[in-house]
Protein backbone atom coordinates (compact mmCIF):
# COMPACT_ATOMS: atom_id res chain seq x y z
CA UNK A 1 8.11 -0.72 -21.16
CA UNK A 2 4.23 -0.22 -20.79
CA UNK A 3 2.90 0.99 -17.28
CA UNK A 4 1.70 -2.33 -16.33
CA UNK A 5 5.17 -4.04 -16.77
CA UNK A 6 6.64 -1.21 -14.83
CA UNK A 7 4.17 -1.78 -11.83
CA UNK A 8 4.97 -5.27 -12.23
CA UNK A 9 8.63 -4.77 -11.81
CA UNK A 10 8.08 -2.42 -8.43
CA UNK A 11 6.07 -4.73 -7.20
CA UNK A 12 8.66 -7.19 -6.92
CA UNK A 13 10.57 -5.14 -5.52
CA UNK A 14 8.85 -3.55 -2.86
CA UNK A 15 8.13 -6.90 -0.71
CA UNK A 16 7.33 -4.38 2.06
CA UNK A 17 5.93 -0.74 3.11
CA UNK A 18 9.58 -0.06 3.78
CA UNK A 19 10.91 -0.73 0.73
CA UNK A 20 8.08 0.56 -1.34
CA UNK A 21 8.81 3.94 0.39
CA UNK A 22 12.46 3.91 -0.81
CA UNK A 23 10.88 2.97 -4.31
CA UNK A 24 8.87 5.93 -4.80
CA UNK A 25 11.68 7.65 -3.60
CA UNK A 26 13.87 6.63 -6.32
CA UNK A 27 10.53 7.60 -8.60
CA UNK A 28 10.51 10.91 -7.58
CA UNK A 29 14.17 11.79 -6.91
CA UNK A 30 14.20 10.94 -10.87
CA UNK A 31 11.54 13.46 -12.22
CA UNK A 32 13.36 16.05 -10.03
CA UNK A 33 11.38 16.26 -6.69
CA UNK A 34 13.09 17.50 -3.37
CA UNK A 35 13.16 15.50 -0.16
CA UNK A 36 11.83 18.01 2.56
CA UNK A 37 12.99 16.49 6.51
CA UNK A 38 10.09 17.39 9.15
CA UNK A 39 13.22 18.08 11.79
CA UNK A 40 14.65 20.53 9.50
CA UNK A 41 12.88 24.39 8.72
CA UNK A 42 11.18 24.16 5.24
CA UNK A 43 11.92 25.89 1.90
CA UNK A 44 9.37 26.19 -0.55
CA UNK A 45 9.28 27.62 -3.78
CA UNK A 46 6.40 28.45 -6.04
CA UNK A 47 7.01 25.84 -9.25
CA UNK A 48 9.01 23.80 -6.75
CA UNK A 49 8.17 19.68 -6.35
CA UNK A 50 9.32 18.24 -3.29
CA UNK A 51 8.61 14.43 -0.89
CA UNK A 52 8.82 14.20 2.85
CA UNK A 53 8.87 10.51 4.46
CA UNK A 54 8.08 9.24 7.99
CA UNK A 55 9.26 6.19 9.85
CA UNK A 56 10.63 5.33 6.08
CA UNK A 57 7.51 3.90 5.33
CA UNK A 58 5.03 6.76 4.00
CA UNK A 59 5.91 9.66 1.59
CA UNK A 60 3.74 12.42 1.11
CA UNK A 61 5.25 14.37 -2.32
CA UNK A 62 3.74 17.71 -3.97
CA UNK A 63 4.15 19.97 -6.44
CA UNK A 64 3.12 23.64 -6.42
CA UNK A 65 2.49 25.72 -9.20
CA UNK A 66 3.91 28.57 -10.42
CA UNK A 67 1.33 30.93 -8.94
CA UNK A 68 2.35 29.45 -5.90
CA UNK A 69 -0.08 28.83 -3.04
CA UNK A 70 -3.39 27.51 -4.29
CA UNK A 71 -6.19 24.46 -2.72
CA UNK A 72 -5.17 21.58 -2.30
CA UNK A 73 -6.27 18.04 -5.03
CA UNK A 74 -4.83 15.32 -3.01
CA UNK A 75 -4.86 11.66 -3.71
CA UNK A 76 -4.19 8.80 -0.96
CA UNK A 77 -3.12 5.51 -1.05
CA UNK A 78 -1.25 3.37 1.48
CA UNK A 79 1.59 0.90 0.68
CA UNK A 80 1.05 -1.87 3.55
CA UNK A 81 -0.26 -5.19 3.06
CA UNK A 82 -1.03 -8.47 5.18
CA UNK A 83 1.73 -10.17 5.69
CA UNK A 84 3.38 -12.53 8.64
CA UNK A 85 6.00 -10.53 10.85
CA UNK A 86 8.84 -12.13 12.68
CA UNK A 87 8.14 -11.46 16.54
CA UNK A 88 11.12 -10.00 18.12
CA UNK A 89 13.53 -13.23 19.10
CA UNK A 90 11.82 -15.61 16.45
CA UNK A 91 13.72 -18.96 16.85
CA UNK A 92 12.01 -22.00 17.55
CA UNK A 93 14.36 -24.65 17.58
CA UNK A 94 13.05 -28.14 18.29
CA UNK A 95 14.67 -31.69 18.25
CA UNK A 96 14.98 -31.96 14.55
CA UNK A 97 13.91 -28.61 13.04
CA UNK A 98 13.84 -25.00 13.10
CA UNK A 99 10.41 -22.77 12.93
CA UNK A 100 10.17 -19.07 12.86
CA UNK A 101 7.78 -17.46 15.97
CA UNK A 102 5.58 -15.07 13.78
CA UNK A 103 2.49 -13.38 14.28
CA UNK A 104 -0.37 -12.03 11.56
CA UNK A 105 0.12 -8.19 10.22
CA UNK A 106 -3.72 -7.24 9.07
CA UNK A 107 -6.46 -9.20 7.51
CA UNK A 108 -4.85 -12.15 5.24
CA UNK A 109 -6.40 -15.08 3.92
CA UNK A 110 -4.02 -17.47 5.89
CA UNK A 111 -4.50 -21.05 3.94
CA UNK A 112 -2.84 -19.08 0.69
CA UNK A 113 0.33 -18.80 2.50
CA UNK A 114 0.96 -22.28 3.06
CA UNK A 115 3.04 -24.34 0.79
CA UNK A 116 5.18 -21.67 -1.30
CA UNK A 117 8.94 -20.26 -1.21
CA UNK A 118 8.66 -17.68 1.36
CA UNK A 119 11.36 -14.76 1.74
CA UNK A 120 12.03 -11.91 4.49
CA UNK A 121 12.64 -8.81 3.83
CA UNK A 122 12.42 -5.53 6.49
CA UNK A 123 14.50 -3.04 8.22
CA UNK A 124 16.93 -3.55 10.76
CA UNK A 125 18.07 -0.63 13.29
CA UNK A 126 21.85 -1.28 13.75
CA UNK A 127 23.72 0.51 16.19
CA UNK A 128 26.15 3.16 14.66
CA UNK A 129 28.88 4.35 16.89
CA UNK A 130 27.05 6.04 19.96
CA UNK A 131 22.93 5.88 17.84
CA UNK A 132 21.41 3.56 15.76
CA UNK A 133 20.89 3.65 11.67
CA UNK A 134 18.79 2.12 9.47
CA UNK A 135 19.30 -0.16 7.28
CA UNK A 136 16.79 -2.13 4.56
CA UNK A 137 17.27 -5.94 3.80
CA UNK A 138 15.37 -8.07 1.36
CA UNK A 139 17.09 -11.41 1.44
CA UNK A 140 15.45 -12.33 -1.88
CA UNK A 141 15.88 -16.43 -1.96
CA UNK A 142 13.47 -18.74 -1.09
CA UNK A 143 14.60 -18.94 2.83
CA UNK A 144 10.77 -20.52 4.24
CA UNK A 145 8.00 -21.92 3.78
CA UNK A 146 4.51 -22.61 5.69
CA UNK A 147 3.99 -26.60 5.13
CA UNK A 148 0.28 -27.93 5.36
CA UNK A 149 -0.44 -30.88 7.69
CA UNK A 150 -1.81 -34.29 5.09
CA UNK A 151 -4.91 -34.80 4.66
CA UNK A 152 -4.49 -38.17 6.64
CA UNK A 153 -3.86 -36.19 9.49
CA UNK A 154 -6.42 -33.23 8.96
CA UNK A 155 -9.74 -34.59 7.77
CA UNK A 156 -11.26 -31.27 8.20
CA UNK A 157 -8.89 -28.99 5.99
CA UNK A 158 -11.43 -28.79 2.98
CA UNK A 159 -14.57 -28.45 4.90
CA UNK A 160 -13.69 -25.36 7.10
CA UNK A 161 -10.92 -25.79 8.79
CA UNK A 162 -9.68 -23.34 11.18
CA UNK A 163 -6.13 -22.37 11.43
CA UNK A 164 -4.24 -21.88 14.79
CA UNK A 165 -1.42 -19.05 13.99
CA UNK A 166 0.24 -19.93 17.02
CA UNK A 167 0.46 -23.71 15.62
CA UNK A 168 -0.57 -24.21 11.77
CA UNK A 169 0.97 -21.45 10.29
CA UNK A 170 4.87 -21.37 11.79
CA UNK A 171 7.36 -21.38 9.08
CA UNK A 172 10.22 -24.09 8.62
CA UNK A 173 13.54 -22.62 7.97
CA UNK A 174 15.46 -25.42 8.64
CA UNK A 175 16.75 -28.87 10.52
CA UNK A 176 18.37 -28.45 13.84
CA UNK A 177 21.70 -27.77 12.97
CA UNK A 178 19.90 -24.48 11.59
CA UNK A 179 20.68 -22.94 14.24
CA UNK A 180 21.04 -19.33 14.64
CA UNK A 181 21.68 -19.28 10.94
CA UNK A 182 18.87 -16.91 9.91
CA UNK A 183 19.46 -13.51 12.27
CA UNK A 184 23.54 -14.58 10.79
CA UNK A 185 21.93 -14.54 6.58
CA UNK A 186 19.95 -11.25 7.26
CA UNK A 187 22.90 -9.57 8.73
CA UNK A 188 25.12 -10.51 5.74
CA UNK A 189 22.84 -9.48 3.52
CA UNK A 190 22.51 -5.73 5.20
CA UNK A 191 26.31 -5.45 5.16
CA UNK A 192 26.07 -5.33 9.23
CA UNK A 193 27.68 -7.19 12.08
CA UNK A 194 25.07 -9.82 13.69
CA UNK A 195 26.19 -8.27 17.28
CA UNK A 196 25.00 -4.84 15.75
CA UNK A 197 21.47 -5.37 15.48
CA UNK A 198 19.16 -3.96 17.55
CA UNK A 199 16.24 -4.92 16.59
CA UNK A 200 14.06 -5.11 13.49
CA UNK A 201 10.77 -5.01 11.55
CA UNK A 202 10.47 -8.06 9.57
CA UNK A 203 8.08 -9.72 7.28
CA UNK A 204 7.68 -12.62 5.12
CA UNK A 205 6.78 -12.51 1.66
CA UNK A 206 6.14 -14.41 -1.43
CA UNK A 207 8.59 -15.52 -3.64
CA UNK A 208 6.12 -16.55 -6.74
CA UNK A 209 6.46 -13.98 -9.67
CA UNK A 210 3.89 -11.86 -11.44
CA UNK A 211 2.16 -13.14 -13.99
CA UNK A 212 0.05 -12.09 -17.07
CA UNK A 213 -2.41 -14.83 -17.93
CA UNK A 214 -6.08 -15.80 -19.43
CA UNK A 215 -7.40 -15.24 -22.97
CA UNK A 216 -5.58 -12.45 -24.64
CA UNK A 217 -3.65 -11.66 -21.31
CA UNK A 218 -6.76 -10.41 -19.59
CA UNK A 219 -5.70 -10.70 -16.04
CA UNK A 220 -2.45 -10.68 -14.37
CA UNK A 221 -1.47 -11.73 -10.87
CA UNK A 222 1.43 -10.50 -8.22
CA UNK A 223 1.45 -10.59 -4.42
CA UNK A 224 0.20 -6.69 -2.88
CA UNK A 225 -1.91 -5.81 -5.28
CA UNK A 226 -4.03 -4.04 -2.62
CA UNK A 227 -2.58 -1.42 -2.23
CA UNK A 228 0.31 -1.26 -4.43
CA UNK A 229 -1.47 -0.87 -7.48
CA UNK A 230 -2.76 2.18 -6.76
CA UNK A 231 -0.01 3.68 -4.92
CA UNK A 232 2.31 3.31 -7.71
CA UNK A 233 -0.44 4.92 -10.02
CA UNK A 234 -0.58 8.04 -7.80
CA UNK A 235 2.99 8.50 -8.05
CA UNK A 236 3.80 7.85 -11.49
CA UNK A 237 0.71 10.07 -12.32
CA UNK A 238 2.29 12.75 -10.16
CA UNK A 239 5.57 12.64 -11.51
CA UNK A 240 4.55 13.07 -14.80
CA UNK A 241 2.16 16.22 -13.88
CA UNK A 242 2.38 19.78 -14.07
CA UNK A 243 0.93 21.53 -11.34
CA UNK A 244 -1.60 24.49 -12.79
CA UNK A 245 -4.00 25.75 -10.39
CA UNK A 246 -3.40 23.95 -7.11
CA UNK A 247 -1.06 22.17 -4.78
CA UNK A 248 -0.80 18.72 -6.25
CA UNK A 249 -0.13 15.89 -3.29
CA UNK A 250 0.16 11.84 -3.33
CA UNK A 251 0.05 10.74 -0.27
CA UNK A 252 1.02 6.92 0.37
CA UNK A 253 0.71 6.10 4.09
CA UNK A 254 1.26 2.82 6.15
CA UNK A 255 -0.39 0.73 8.37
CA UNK A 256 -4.12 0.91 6.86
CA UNK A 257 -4.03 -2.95 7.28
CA UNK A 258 -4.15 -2.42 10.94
CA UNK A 259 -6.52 0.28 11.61
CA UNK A 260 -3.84 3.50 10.36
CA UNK A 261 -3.42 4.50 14.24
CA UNK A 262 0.50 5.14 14.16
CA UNK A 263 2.55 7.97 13.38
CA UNK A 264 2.89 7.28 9.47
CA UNK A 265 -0.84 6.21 9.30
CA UNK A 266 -3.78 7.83 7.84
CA UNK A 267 -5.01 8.60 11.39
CA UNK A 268 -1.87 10.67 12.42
CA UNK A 269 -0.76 14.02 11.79
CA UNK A 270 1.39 13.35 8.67
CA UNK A 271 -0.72 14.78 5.89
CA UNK A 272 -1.54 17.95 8.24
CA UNK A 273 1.42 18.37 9.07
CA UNK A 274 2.59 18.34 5.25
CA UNK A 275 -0.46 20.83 4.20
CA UNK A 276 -0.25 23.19 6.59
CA UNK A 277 3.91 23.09 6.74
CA UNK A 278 3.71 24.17 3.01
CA UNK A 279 1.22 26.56 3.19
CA UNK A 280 3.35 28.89 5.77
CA UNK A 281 6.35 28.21 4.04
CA UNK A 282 5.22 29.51 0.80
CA UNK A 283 3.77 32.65 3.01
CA UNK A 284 0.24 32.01 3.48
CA UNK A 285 -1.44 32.58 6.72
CA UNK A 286 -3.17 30.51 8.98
CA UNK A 287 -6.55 31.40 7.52
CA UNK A 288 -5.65 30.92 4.24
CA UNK A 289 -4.51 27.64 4.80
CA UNK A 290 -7.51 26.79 6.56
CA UNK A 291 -9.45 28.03 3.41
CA UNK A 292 -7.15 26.00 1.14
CA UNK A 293 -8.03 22.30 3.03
CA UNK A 294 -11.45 23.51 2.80
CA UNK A 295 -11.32 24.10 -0.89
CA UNK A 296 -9.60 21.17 -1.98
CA UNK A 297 -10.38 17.50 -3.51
CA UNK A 298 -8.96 13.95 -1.87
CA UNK A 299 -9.78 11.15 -3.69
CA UNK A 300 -8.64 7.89 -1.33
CA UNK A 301 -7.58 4.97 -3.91
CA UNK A 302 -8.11 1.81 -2.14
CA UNK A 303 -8.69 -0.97 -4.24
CA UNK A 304 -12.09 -2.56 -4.94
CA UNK A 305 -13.93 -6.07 -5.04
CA UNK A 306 -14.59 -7.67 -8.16
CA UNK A 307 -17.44 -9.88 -9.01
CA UNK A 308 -16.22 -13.20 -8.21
CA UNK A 309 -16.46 -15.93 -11.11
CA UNK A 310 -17.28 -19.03 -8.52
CA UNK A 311 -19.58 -16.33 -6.31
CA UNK A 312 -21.62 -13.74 -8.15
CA UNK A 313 -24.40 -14.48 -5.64
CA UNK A 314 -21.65 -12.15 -2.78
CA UNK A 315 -22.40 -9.01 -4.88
CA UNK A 316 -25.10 -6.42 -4.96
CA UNK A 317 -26.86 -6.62 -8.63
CA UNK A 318 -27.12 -2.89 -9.43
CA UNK A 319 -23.89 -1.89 -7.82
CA UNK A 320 -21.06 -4.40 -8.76
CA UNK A 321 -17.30 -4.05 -10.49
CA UNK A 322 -15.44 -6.24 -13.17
CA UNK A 323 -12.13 -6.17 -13.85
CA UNK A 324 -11.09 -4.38 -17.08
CA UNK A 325 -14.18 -1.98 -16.74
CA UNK A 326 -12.71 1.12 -15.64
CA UNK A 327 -12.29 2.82 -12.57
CA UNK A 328 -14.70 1.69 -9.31
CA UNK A 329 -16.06 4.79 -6.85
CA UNK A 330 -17.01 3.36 -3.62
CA UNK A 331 -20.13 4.05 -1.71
CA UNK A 332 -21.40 2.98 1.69
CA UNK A 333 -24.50 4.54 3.48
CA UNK A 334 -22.89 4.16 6.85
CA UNK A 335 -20.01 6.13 5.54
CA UNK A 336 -17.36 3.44 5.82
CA UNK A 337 -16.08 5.04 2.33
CA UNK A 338 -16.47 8.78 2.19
CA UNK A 339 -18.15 9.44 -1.32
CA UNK A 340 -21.13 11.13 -1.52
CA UNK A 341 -23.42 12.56 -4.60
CA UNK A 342 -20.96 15.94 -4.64
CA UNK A 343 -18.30 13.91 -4.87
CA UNK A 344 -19.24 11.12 -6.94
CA UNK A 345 -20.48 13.29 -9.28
CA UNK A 346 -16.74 15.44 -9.57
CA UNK A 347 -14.53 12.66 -9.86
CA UNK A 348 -17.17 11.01 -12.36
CA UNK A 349 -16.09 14.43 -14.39
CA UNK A 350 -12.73 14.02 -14.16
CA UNK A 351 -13.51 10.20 -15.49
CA UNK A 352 -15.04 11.46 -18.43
CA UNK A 353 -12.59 14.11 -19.42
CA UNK A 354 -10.05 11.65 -19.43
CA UNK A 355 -11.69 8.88 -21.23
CA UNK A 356 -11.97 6.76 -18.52
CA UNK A 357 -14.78 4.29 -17.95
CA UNK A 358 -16.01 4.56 -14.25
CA UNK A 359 -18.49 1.40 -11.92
CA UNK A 360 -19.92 1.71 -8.76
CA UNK A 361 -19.80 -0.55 -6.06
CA UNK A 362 -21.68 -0.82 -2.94
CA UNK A 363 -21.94 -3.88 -0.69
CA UNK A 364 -24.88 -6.07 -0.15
CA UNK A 365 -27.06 -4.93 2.21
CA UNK A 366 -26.78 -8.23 4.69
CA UNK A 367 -22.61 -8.39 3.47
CA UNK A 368 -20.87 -5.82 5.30
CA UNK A 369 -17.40 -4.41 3.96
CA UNK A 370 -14.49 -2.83 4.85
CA UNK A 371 -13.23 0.37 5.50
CA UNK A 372 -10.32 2.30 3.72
CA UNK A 373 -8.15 5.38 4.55
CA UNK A 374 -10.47 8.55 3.30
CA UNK A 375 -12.56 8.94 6.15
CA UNK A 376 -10.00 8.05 8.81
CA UNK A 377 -7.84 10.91 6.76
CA UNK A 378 -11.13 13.35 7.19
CA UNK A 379 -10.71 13.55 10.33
CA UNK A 380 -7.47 15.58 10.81
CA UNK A 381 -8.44 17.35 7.07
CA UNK A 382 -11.41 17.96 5.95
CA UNK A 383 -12.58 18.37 2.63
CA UNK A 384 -14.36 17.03 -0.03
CA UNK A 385 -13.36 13.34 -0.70
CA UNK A 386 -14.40 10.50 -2.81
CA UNK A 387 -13.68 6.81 -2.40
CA UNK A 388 -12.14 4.95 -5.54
CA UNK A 389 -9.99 1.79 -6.32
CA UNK A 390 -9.63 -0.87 -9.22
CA UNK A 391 -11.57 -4.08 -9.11
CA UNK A 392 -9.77 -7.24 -8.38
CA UNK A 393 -9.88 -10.65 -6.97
CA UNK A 394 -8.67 -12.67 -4.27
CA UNK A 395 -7.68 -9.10 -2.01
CA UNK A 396 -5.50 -9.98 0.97
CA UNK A 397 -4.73 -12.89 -0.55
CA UNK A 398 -0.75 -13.60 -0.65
CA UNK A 399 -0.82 -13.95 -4.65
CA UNK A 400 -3.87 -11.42 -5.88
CA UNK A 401 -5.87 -10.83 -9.61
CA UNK A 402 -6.48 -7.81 -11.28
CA UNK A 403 -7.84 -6.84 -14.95
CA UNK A 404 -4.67 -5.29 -17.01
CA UNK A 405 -6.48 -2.59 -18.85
CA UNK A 406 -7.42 -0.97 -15.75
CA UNK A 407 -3.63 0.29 -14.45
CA UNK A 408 -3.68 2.41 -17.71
CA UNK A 409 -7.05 3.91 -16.67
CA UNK A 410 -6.41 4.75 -13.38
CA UNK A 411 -2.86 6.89 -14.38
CA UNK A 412 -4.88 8.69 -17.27
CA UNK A 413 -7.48 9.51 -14.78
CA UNK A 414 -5.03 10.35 -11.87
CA UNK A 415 -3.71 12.57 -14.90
CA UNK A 416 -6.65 14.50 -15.28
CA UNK A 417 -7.57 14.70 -12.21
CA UNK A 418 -3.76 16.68 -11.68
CA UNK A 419 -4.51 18.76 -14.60
């Protein structure tokens, strides 16, 4: 199985951050790494490889050398994506049919949601004996769907139409004898009693399968693209690494869709934490962690905007990505990406050692972008960091495009950059 089909296949099976978590888990747990808990006292070893999660939806995993404490080369991803959550009591039952009260998780292009076999998937917090556990669900059947008003009725849907998510976008589930049948499926499916749910987190998703397509399978399509893809290239780079001459880290976090501000997002204490955690178990001192942040590499791996085919007029003419050309670094003079000439100029190194071809992207000057993780993650550690992704199409749509050469590159030069 090649690396794309193997991203393909997680894909599918990580529907959200929760369960993408618990999939890298199961990565890493096979190549021999360690799960660390931040309530317990930590035991590192030099030559040892090891994960920590929080909230069960980011993992931070490492490996150390042999020499034992050393800088730090970090890479960062984050495994959320735009979705629809279910608000707390979600019924809607009217006269004939039953809707699902939701509400909009990050940036999405809403109209691509409409009309397709939608699923939920989440966690539930059940209560066990005198606390409450965990449990995942993924209900995996097309349970939903998002239907479009006719045309007869909405003259305006194909010339800018703007959608109400309090109206337009509430999902059917069923007639009115559906009744209370949904919260009785999802507890089934966990293996809980209905009466023992707490409460939850979650989200629909879409049912439609990955596909390779175009002239001599040049593209292929799958729902979370952004920022699966290069999440699951971190990791599968980092489980196949040696650590050499430095502390090797993936970090995956949640909740960049929404501004990283939580606990298990980029803008919390998590990666710190991690760093500085491993540094005094393995016996360094305070100052010589300090000196080890400062010394080290993060390279934040956030996905990156192709040239549209229908659009090319949207993208600067000197500083623009295709799919299937190699690996983009990110630059923005108002330092919404963190990459500067320094650090450009290293990762475009590691690039060429590993035989990987690399584009540059910048926004138009009167098009303003968005903003990824790196920065946000400079701000509790500091060090040298560059801004990178793949190129692809369609991002925060619920079904997105990508190039399939470019998976390949982004390991090999994840790889290197490890070595």
């Amino acid at each position: 199985m090649d690396r794309l089909e193997q991203f393909l296949n997680f894909a599918e099976q990580a529907p959200t951050a929760f369960h993408a978590a618990a999939g890298f888990r199961e990565m890493l747990e096979a190549k021999g790494f360690q799960e660390l808990k931040e309530t317990d006292p930590w035991l590192v070893d030099a030559g040892g490889r090891y994960y920590v999660t929080r909230n069960g939806s980011a993992v931070i995993a490492f490996e150390v050398p042999e020499t034992g404490f050393s800088p730090f080369r970090i890479i960062a991803a984050h495994g959320d994506s735009p979705a629809f959550k279910l608000k707390e009591r979600f019924e809607d039952c009217g006269e004939a049919y039953v809707r699902l009260n939701v509400e909009r998780y990050g940036g999405m292009i809403m109209s691509s949601w409409l009309d397709r076999p939608l699923s939920v998937a989440g966690r539930l917090a059940v209560r066990e004996g005198d606390g409450v556990g965990v449990r995942l669900v993924n209900l995996d059947r097309d349970v939903v769907l998002i239907p479009n008003q006719p045309i007869h009725f909405n003259r305006d849907v194909n010339e800018g139409y703007k959608y109400d998510p309090q109206v337009d976008l509430m999902p059917l589930y069923g007639d009115g004898e559906a009744k209370g049948g949904l919260m009785k499926e999802i507890a089934e499916a966990a293996g809980v009693r209905e009466e023992d749910i707490l409460s939850h987190d979650l989200f629909l998703y879409s049912r439609e399968r990955a596909s390779v397509w175009g002239a001599g399978d040049t593209f292929f399509s799958c729902a979370r693209i952004d920022d699966l893809e290069c999440a699951w290239a971190a990791m599968a780079a980092l489980a196949g690494s040696t650590a050499r001459d430095a502390v090797n880290v993936c970090a995956v976090f949640d909740n960049e869709e929404v501004g990283s501000s939580t606990r298990q997002g980029a803008d919390s204490s998590f990666l710190y934490d991690t760093l500085t955690r491993t540094g005094f178990a393995l016996g360094a001192s305070d100052g010589e962690i300090r000196a080890a942040i400062a010394g080290g590499f993060m390279v934040s791996a956030d996905n990156a905007h192709a040239v549209h085919p229908n659009h090319p007029e949207k993208f600067d003419k000197q500083n623009r990505a295709y799919m299937n050309k190699g690996v983009v670094i990110k630059h923005n003079a108002n330092q919404k990406y963190t990459t500067d000439a320094v650090s450009s100029a290293r990762f475009t190194l590691v690039c060429e050692e590993a035989g990987v071809p690399v584009q540059h992207f910048v926004n138009r000057s009167d098009l303003p972008g968005g903003s990824t993780l790196g920065n946000i993650s400079n701000t509790h550690v500091s060090m040298d960091t560059v801004d990178i992704g793949l190129a692809q199409l369609a991002m925060h749509s619920v079904y997105e495009t990508a190039g399939t050469k470019d998976l390949e590159y982004l390991v090999r030069a994840f790889e290197e950059f490890w070595k």
